[in-house]
Protein backbone atom coordinates (compact mmCIF):
# COMPACT_ATOMS: atom_id res chain seq x y z
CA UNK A 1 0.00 0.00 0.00
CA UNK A 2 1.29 3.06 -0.74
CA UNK A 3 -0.13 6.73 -0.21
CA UNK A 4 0.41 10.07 -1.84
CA UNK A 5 -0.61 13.56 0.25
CA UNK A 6 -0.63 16.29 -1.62
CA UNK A 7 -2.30 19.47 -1.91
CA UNK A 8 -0.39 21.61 0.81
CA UNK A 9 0.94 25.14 0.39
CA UNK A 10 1.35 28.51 2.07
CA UNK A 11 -1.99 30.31 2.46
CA UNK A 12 -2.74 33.56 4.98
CA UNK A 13 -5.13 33.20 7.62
CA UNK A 14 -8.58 32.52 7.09
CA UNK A 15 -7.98 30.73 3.33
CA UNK A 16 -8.86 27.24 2.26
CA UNK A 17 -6.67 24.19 1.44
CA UNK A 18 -7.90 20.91 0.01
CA UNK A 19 -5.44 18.14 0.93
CA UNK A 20 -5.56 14.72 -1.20
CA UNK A 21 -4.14 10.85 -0.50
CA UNK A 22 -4.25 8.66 -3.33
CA UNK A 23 -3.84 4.71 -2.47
CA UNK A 24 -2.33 2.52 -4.51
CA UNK A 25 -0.28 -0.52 -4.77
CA UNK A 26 -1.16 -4.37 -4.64
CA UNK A 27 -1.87 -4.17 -1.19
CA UNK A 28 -5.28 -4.10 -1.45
CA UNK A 29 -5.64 -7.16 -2.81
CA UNK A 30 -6.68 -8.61 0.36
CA UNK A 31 -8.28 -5.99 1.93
CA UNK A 32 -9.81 -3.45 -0.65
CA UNK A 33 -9.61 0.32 0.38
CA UNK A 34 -13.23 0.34 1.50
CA UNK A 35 -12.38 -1.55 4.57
CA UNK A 36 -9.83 1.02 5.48
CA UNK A 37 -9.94 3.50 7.86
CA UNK A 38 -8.21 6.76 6.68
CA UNK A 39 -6.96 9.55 9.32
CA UNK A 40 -5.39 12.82 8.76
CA UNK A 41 -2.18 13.43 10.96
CA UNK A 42 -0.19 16.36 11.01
CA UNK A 43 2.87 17.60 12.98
CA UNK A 44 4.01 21.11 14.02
CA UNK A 45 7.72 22.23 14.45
CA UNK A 46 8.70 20.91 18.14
CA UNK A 47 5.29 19.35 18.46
CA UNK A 48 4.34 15.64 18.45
CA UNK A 49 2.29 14.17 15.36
CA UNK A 50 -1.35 14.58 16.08
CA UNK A 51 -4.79 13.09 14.94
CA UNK A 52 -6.49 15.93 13.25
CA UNK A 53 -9.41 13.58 11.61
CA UNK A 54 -10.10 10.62 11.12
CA UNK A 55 -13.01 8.44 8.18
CA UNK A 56 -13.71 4.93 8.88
CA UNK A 57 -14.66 2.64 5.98
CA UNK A 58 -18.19 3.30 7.09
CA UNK A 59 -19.39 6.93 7.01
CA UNK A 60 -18.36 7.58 10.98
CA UNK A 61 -15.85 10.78 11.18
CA UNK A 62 -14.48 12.39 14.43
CA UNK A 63 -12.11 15.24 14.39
CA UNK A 64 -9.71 16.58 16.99
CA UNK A 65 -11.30 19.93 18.88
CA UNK A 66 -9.57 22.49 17.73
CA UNK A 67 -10.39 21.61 13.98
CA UNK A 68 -13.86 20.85 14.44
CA UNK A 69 -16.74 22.76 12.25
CA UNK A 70 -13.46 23.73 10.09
CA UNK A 71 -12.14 20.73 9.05
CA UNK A 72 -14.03 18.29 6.68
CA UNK A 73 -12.57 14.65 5.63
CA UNK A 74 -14.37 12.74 2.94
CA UNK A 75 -13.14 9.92 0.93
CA UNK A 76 -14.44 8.55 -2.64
CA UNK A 77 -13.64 4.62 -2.67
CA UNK A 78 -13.79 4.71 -6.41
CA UNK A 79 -11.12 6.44 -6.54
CA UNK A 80 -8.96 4.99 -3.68
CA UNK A 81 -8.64 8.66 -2.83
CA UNK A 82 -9.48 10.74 0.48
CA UNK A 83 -9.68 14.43 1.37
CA UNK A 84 -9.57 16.71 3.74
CA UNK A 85 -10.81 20.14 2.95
CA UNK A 86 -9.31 23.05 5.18
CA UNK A 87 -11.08 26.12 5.97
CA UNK A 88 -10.87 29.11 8.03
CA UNK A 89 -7.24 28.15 8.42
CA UNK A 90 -5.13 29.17 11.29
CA UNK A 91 -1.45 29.97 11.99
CA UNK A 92 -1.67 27.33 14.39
CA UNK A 93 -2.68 24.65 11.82
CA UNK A 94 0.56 24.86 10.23
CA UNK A 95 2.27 21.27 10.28
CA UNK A 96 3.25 18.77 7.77
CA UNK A 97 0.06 16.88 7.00
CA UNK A 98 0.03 13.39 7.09
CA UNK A 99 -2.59 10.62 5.74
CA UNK A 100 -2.60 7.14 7.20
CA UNK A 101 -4.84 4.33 6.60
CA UNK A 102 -5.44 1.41 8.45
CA UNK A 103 -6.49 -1.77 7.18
CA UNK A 104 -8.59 -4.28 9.26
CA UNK A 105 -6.07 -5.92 10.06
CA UNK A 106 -4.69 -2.73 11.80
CA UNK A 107 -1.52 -2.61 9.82
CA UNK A 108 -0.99 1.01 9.05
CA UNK A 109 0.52 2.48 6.25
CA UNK A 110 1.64 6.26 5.80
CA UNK A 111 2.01 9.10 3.23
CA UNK A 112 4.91 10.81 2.66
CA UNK A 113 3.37 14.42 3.97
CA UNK A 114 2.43 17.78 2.77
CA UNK A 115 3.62 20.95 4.03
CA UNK A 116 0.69 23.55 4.86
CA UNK A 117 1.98 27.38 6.44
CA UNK A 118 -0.29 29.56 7.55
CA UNK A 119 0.52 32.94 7.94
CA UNK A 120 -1.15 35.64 9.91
């Protein structure tokens, strides 16, 4: 399983990003990425990595507090793609951004990150 994050960039306060993790590889072969849950991580400078939202392979979602009614994570199965759409952004949302999906099994398998800055 591999898993590509992109979408991150440099925005000012109060703008929109839309952050994307294609899946792909022969991985899910045995478990197809339906049955995966897919979380958003991200990690500030000096900070440890942190659970910003998370999409089970059923429609459940949870985000962390400080992200709620901000944050939205969807996913589109067809596509072996999820997203996590950004708004009202923050300076303190800046972190590499990190996708990570776990299969039922509970192996877990991580992106490579995207860098999002948010500037005041």
């Amino acid at each position: 399983v591999q898993l590509q994050a992109s979408g991150g960039g440099s925005v000012q306060a109060g703008n929109s990003l839309r952050l994307s993790c294609a899946a792909s590889g022969s991985g899910f072969r045995r478990f197809g990425f339906n049955t995966f849950d897919i979380s958003w991580y991200r990690q500030a400078p000096g900070k440890r990595r942190e659970q910003v939202a998370i999409h089970s392979s059923g429609t459940y979602t949870q985000y962390e507090d400080s992200v709620k009614g901000r944050f939205i994570i969807t996913r589109d199965n067809g596509k072996k793609s999820a997203y996590l759409q950004m708004n009202s952004l923050k300076p303190e949302d800046t972190g590499v951004y990190y996708c990570m999906a776990r299969s039922p099994a509970h192996d877990d398998y991580w992106g490579q990150g995207t860098q999002v800055t948010v500037s005041s």
